[in-house]
Protein backbone atom coordinates (compact mmCIF):
# COMPACT_ATOMS: atom_id res chain seq x y z
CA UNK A 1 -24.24 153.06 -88.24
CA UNK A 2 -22.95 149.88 -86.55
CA UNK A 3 -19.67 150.22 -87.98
CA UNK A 4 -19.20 153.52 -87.06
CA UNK A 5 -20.47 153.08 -83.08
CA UNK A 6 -17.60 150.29 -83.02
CA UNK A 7 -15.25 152.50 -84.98
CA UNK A 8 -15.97 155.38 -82.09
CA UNK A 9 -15.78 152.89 -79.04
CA UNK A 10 -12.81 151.69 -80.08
CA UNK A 11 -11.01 155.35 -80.82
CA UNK A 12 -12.37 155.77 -77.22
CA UNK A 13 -10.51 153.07 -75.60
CA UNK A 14 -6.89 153.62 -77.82
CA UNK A 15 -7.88 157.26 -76.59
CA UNK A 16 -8.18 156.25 -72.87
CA UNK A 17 -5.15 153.78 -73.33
CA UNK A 18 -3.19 156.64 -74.18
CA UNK A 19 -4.30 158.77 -71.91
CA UNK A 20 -3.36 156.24 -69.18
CA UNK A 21 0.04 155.67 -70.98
CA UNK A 22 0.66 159.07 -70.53
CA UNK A 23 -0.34 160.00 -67.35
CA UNK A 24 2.07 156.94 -66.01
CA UNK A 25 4.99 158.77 -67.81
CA UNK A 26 4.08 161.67 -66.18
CA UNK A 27 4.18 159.47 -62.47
CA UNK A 28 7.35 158.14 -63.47
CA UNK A 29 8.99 161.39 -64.24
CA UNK A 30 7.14 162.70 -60.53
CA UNK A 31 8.36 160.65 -58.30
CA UNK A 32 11.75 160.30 -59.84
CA UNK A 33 11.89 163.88 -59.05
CA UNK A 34 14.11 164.63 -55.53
CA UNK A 35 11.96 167.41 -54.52
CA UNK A 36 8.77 166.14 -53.64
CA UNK A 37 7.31 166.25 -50.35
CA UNK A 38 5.22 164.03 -48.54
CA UNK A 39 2.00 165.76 -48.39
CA UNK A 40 1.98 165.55 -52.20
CA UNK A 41 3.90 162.13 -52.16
CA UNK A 42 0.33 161.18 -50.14
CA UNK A 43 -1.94 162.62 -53.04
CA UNK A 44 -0.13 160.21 -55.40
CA UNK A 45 -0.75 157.54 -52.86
CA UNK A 46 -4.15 158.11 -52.92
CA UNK A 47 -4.63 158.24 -56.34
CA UNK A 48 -6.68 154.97 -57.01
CA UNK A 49 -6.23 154.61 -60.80
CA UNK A 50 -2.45 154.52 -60.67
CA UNK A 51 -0.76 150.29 -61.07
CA UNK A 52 0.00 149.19 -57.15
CA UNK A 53 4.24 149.31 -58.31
CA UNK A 54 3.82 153.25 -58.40
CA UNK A 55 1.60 153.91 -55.22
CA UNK A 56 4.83 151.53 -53.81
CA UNK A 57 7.23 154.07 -54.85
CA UNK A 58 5.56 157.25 -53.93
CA UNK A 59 4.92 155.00 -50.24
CA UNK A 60 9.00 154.43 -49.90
CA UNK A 61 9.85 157.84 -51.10
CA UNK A 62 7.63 159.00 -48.02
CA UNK A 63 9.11 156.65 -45.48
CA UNK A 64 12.30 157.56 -46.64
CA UNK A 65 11.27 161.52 -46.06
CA UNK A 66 10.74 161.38 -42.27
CA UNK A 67 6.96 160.99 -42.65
CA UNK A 68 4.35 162.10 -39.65
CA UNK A 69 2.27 160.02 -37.89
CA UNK A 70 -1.14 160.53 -40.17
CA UNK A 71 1.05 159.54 -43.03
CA UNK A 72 2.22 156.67 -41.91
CA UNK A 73 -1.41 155.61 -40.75
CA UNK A 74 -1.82 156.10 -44.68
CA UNK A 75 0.93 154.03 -45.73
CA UNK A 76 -0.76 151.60 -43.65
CA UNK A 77 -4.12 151.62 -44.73
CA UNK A 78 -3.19 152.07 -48.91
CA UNK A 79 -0.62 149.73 -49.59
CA UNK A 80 -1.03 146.12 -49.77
CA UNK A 81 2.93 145.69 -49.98
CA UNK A 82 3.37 143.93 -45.63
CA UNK A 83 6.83 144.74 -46.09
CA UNK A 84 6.42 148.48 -46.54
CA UNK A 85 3.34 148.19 -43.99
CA UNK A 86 5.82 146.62 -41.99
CA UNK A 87 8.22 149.21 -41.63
CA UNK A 88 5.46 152.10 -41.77
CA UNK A 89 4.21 150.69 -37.98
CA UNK A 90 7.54 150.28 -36.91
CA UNK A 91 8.22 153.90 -37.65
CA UNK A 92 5.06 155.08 -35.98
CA UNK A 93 5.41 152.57 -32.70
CA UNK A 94 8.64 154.56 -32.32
CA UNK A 95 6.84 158.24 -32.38
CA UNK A 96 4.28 158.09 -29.55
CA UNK A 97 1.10 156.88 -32.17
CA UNK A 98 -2.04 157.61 -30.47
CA UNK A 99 -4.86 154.87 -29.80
CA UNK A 100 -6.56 156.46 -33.10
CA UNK A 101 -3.35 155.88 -35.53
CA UNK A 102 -2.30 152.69 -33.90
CA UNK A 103 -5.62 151.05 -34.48
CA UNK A 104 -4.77 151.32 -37.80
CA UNK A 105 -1.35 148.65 -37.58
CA UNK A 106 -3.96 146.56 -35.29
CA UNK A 107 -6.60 145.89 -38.17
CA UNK A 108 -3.98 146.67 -41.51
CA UNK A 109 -0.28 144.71 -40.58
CA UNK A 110 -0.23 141.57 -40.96
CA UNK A 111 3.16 140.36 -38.20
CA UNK A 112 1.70 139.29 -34.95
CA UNK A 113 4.31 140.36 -32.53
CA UNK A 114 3.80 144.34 -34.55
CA UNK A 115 -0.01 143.98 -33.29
CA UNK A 116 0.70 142.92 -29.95
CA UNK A 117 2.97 145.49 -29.40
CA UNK A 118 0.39 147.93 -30.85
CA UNK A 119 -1.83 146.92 -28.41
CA UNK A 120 0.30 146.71 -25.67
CA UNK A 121 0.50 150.45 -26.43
CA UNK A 122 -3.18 150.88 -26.82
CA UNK A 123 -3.86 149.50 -23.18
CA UNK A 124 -1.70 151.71 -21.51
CA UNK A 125 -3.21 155.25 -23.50
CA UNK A 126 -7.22 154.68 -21.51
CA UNK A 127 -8.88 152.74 -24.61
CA UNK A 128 -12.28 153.28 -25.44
CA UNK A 129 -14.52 150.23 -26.15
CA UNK A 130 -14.00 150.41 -29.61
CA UNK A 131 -10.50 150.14 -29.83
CA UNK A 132 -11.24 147.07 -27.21
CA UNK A 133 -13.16 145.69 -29.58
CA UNK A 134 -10.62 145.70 -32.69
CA UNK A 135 -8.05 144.51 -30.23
CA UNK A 136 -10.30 141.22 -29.26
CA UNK A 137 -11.15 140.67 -33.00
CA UNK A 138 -7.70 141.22 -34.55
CA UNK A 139 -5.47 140.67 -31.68
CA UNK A 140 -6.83 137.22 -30.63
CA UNK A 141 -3.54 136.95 -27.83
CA UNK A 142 -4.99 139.47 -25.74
CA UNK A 143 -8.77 139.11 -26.41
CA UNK A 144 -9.28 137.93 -22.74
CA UNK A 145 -7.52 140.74 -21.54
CA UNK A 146 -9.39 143.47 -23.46
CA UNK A 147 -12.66 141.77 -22.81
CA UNK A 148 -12.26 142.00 -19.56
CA UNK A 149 -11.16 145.88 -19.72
CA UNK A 150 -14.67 145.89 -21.33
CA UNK A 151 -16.64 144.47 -18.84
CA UNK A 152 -15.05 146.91 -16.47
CA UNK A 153 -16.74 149.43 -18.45
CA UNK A 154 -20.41 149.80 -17.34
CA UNK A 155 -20.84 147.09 -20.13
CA UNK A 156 -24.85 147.70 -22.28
CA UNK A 157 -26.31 144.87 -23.43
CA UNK A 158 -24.14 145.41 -26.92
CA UNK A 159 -21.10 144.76 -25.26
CA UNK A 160 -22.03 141.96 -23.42
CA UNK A 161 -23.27 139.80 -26.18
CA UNK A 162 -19.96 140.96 -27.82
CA UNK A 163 -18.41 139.93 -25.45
CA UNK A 164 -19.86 136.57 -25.02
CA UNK A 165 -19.00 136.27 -29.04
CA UNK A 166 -15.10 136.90 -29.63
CA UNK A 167 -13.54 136.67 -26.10
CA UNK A 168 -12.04 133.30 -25.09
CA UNK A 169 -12.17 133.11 -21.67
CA UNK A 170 -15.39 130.39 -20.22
CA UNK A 171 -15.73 132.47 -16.99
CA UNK A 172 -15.90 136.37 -18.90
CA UNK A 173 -18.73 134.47 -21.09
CA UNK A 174 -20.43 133.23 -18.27
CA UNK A 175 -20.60 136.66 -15.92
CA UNK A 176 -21.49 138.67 -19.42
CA UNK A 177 -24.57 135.84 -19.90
CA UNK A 178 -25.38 136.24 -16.01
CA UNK A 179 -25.58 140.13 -16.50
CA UNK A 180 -27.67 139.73 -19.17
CA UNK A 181 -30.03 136.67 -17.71
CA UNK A 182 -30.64 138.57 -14.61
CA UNK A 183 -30.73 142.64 -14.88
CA UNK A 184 -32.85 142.97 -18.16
CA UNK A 185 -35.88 142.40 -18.55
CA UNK A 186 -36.72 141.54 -21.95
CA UNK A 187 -33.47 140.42 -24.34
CA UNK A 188 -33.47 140.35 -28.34
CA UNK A 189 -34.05 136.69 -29.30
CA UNK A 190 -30.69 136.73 -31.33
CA UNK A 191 -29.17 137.53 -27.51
CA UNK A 192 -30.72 134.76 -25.90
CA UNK A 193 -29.41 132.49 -29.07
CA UNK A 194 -25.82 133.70 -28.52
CA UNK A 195 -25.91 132.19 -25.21
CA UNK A 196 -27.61 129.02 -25.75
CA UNK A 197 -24.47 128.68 -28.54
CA UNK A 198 -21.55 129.85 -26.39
CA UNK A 199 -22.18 129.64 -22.52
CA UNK A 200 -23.45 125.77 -22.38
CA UNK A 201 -23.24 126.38 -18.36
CA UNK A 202 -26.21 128.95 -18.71
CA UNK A 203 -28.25 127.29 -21.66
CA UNK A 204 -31.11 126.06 -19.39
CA UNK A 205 -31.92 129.23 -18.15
CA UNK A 206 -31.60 130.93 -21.28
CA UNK A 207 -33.96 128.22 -22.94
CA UNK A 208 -36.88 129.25 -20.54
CA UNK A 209 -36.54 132.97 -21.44
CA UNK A 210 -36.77 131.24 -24.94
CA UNK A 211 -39.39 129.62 -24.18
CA UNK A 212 -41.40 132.81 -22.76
CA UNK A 213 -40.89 134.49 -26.07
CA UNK A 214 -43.17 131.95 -28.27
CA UNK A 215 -40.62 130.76 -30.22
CA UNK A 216 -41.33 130.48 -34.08
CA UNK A 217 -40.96 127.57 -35.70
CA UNK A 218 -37.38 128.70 -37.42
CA UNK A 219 -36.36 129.71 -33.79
CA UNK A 220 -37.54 126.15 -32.58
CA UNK A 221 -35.31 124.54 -35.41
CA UNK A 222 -32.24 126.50 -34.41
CA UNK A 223 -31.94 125.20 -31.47
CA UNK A 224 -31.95 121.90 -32.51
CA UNK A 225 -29.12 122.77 -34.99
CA UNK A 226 -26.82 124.82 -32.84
CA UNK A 227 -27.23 124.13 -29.39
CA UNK A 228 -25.69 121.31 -27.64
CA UNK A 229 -27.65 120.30 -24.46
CA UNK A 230 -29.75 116.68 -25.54
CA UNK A 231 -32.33 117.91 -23.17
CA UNK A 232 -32.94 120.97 -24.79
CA UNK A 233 -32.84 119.63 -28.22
CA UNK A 234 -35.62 117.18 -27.28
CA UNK A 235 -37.67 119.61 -26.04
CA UNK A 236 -37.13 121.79 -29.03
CA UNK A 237 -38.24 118.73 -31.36
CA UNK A 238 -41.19 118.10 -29.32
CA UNK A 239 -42.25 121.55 -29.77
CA UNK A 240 -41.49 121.17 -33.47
CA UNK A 241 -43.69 118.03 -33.97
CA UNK A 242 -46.49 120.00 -32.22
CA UNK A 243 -46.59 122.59 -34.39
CA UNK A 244 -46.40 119.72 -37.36
């Protein structure tokens, strides 16, 4: 009975071997074929089981076809190869991408000056926040700038404390920890960490809204760990040998 479950698992895996074998042939043969168009080219593309090489070809084949904008965004998004993602955003910068399909060369190519220029075009096409927000995370250049296109946003406390997380620029962390200090009432205790981390020039007041929200012992031993004003750590530590 042993024998035989082997014997079968193995005629199972020759079997799937072959059937792989075979179905590459059959790719091979396809895509050396002149007359196939990209929407099929695409199917190919996304055809997960297939060796990277192939999903290559099918991907130059396209570019080489006059491909549209969503299939470009594909070519993008599936191939790992930056050369051909290279040349798939330069095709779609040149054919008036919307903020949706240029979003994609933001977070998928790797060249710098191809993402800056991608989000050069984003800016001028009335981004939402969530392109914004790729832009600051992936496009680190003009984080700054799309921060503050953010902030000129009716900003909700979500924003804010993103905002206060990825964007470079002391004074946009400061007026986003301000906002957030002095219209709400009550703040998420992971909020009022974010700005006892990254706006030093606001810890103090964000350490007595701490304060008014019993810290736990974990919360108390954060602060010592991660925030950088002496006189707060002390404090913190006192608090910690009390509860001791």
């Amino acid at each position: 009975m042993f024998f035989n479950n082997l014997k079968t698992k193995k005629m199972k895996k020759n079997e799937k071997k072959f059937q792989q074998n075979h179905q590459d042939d059959f790719v091979d043969e396809f895509l050396n074929n002149g007359d196939v168009d990209n929407n099929t080219l695409l199917t190919v593309l996304k055809t997960r089981w297939l060796e990277e090489d192939k999903c290559e070809k099918a991907a130059i084949k396209m570019l080489n076809q006059k491909p549209n904008n969503y299939q470009l965004t594909q070519i993008i998004r599936l191939i790992s190869s930056s050369k051909i993602k290279t040349q798939a955003a330069l095709m779609l910068l040149e054919n008036n991408p919307s903020n949706e399909q240029l979003i994609y060369i933001i977070e998928c190519v790797d060249d710098p000056n191809i993402r800056e220029e991608a989000a050069q075009k984003i800016f001028e096409q009335n981004p939402t926040k969530d392109y914004l927000r790729s832009i600051i995370i992936n496009v680190r250049e003009f984080a700054d700038r799309a921060g503050w296109m953010i902030y000129n946003q009716n900003p909700d406390l979500s924003d804010l404390s993103f905002l206060i997380g990825w964007t470079k620029s002391s004074y946009l962390k400061i007026v986003s920890a301000c906002e957030l200090l002095e219209e709400r009432e009550e703040l998420p205790i992971k909020t009022i960490q974010l700005i006892l981390a990254r706006v030093p020039e606001l810890a103090k007041k964000a350490w007595l809204i701490y304060l008014k929200n019993n810290p736990t012992q974990a919360e108390l031993e954060w602060v010592v760990k991660n925030v950088k004003d002496p006189q707060i750590i002390k404090e913190a530590e006192d608090l910690l040998y009390l509860v001791d």
